[in-house]
C-alpha atoms as a PDB file:
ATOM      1  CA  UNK A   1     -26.669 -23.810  -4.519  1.00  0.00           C
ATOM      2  CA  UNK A   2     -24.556 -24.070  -1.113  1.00  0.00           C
ATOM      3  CA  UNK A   3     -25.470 -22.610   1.767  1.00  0.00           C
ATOM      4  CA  UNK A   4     -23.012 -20.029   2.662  1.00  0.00           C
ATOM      5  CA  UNK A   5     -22.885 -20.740   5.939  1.00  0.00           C
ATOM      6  CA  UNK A   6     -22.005 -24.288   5.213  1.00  0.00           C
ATOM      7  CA  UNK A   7     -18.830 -22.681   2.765  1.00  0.00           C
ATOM      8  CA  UNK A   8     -17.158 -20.576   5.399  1.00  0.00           C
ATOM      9  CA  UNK A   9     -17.593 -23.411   7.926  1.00  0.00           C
ATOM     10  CA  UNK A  10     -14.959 -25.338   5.317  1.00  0.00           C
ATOM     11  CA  UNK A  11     -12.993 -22.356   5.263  1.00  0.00           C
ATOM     12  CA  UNK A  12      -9.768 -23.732   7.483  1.00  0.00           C
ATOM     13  CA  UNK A  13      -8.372 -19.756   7.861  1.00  0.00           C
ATOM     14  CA  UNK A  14      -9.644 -16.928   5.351  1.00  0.00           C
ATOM     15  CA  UNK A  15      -6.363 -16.196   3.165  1.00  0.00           C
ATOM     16  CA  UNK A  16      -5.579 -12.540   2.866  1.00  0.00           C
ATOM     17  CA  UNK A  17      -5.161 -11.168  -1.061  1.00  0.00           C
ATOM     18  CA  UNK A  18      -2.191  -9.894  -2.210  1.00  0.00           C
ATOM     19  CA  UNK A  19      -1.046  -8.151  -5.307  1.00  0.00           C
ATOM     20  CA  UNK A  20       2.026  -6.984  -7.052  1.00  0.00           C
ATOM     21  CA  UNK A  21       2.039  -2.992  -7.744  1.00  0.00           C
ATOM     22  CA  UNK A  22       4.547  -1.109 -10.478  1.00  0.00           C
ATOM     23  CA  UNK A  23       4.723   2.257  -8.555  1.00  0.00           C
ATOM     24  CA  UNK A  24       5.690   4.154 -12.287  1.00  0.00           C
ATOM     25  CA  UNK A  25       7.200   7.007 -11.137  1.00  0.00           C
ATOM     26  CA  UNK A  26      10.509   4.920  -9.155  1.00  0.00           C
ATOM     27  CA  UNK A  27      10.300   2.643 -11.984  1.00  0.00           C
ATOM     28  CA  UNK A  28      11.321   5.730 -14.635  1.00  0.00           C
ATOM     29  CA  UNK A  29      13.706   7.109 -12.116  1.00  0.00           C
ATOM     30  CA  UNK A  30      15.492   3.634 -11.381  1.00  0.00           C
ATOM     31  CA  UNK A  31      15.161   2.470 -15.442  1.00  0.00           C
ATOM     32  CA  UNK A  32      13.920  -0.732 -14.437  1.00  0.00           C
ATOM     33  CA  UNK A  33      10.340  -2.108 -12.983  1.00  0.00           C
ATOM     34  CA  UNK A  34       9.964  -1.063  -9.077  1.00  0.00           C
ATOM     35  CA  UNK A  35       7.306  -3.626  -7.695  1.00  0.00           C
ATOM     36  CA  UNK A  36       6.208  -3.568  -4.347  1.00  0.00           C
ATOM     37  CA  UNK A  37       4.250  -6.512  -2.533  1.00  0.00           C
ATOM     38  CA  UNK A  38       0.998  -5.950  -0.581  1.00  0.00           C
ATOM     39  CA  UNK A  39      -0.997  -8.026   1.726  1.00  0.00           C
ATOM     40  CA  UNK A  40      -4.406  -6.418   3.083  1.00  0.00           C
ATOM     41  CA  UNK A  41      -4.537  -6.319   6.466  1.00  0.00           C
ATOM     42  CA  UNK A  42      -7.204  -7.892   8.736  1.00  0.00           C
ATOM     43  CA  UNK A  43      -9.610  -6.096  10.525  1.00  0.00           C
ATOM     44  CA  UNK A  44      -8.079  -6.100  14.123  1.00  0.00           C
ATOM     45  CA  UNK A  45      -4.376  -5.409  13.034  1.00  0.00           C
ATOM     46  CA  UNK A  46      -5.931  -2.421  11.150  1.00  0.00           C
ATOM     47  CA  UNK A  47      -7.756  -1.508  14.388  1.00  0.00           C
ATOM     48  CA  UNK A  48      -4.327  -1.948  16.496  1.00  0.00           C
ATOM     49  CA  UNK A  49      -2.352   0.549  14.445  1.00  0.00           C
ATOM     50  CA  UNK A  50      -4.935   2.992  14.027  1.00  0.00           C
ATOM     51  CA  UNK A  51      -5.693   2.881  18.190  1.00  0.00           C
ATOM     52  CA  UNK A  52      -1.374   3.945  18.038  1.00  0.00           C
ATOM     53  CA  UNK A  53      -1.092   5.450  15.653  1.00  0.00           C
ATOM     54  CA  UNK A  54      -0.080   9.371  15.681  1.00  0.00           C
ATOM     55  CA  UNK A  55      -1.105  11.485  12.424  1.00  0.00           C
ATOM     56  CA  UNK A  56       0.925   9.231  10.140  1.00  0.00           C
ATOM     57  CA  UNK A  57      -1.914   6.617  10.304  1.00  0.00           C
ATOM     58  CA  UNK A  58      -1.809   5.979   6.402  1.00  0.00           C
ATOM     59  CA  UNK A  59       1.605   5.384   6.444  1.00  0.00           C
ATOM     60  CA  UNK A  60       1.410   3.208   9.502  1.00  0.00           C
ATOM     61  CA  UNK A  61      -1.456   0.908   7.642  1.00  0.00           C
ATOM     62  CA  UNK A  62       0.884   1.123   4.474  1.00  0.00           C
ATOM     63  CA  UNK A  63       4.190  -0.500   6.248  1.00  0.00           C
ATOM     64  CA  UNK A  64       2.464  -2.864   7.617  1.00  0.00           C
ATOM     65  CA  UNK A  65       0.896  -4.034   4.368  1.00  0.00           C
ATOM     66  CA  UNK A  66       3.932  -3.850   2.226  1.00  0.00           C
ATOM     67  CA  UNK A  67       5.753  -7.543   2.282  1.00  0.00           C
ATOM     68  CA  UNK A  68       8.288  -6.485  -0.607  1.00  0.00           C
ATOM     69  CA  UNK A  69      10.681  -4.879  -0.303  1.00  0.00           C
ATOM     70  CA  UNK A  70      11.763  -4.455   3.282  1.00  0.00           C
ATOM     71  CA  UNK A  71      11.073  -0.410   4.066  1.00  0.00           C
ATOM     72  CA  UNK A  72      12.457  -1.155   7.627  1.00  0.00           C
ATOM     73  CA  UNK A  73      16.092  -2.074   6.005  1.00  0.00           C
ATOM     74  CA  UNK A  74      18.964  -0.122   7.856  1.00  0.00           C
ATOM     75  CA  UNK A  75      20.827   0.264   4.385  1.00  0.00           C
ATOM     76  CA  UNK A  76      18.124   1.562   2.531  1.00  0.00           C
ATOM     77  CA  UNK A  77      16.879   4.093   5.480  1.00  0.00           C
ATOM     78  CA  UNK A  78      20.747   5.440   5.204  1.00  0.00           C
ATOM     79  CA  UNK A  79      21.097   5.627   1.364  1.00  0.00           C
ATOM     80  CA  UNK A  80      18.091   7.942   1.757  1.00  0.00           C
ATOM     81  CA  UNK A  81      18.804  10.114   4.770  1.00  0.00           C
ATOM     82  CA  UNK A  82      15.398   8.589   6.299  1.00  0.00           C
ATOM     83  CA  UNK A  83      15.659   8.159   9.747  1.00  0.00           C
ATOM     84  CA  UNK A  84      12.389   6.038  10.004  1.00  0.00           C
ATOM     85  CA  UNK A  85      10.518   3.616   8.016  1.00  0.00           C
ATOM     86  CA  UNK A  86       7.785   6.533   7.933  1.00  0.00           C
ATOM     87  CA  UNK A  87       9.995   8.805   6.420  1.00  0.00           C
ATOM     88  CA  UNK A  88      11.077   6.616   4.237  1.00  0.00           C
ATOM     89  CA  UNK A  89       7.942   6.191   2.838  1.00  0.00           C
ATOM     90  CA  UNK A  90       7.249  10.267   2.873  1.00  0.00           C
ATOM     91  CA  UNK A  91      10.105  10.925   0.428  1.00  0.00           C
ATOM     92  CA  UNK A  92       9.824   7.753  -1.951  1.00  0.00           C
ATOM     93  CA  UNK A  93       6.086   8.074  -2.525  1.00  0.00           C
ATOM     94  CA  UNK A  94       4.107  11.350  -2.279  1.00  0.00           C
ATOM     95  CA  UNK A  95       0.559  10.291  -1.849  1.00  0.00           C
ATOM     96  CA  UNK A  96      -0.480   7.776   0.255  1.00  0.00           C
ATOM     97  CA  UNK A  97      -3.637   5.408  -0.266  1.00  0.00           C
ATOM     98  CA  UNK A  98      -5.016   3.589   2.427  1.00  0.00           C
ATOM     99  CA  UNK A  99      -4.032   0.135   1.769  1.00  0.00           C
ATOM    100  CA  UNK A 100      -5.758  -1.429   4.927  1.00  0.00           C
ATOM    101  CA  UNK A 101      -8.888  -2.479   2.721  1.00  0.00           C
ATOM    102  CA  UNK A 102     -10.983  -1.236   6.290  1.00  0.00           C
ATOM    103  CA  UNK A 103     -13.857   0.594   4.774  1.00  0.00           C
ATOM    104  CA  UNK A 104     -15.035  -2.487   2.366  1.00  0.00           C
ATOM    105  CA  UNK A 105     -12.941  -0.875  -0.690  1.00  0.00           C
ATOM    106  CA  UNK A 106      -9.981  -1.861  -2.661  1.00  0.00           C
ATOM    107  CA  UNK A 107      -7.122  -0.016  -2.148  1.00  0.00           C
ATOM    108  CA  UNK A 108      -5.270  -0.864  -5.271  1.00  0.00           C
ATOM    109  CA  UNK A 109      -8.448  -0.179  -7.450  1.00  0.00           C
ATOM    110  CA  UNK A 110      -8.078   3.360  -4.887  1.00  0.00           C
ATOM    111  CA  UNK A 111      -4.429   4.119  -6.271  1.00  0.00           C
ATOM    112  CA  UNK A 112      -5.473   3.371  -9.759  1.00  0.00           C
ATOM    113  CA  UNK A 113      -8.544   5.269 -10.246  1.00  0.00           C
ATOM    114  CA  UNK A 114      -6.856   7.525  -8.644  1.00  0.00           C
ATOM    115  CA  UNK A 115      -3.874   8.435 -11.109  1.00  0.00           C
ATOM    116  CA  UNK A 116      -6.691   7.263 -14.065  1.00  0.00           C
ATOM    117  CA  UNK A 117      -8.910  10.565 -13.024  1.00  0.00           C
ATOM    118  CA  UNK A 118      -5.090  12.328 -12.975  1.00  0.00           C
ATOM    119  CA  UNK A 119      -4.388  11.770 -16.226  1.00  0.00           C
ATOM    120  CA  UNK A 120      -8.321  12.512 -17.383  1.00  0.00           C
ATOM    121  CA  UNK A 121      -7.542  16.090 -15.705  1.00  0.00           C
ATOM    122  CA  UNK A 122      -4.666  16.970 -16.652  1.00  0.00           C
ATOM    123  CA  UNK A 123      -2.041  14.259 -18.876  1.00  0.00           C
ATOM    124  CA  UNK A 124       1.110  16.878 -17.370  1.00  0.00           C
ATOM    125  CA  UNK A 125       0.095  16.436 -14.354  1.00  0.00           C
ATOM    126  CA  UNK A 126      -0.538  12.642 -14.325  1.00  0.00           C
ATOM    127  CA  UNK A 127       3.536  12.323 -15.691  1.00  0.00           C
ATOM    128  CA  UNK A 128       4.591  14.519 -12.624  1.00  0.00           C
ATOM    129  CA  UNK A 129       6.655  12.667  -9.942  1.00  0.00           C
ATOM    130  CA  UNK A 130       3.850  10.751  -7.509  1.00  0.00           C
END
């Protein structure tokens, strides 16, 4: 068996995971799939927003971790009266999950436990708008 040590010495830069997510609510409303792109974060650039951050810390972490599709576009803050990225993301999604992957958990598995225990509680509730 390697020696781990001897593994991440190979390791030229650690690669940071990203995954595809169907948020289900947009995709009813729109008729068609709405996928956004996420890349976790590493450790200091999580440490840099939340040292700025104000109370909107989630969302902070969250724009800075979606790669797809661009919530800073001009066109798309207009079409929905938003006047900042933040905002933005307060009236197209209505919870937030830490996506930052900072406290050794995965976010994704987060957000989909999450609506899983929803729908376990209450099925009407789980096919609310999120």
């Amino acid at each position: 068996m390697p020696d781990v040590l001897d593994l991440l010495m190979g390791l030229d830069k650690a690669r940071l995971p990203e995954k595809k997510v169907k948020i289900k609510r947009l995709s009813k409303e729109c008729g068609e799939p709405v996928v956004f792109s996420l890349r976790a974060l590493p450790y200091n650039r999580v440490a840099e927003i939340k040292e700025a951050s104000s109370e909107d810390m989630a969302i902070d972490i969250l724009l800075a971790g979606v790669t797809a599709p661009n919530l800073r576009d001009k066109a798309l803050l207009e079409k929905h009266h938003a006047p900042t990225p933040a905002e933005l993301v307060k009236s197209l999604l209505l919870h937030v999950v830490d996506v930052s992957g900072s406290e050794c958990r995965e976010p994704v598995e987060d957000f989909e436990k999450i609506n899983e225990e929803l729908a376990k509680f209450s099925p009407v509730l789980a096919e609310r708008p999120q």
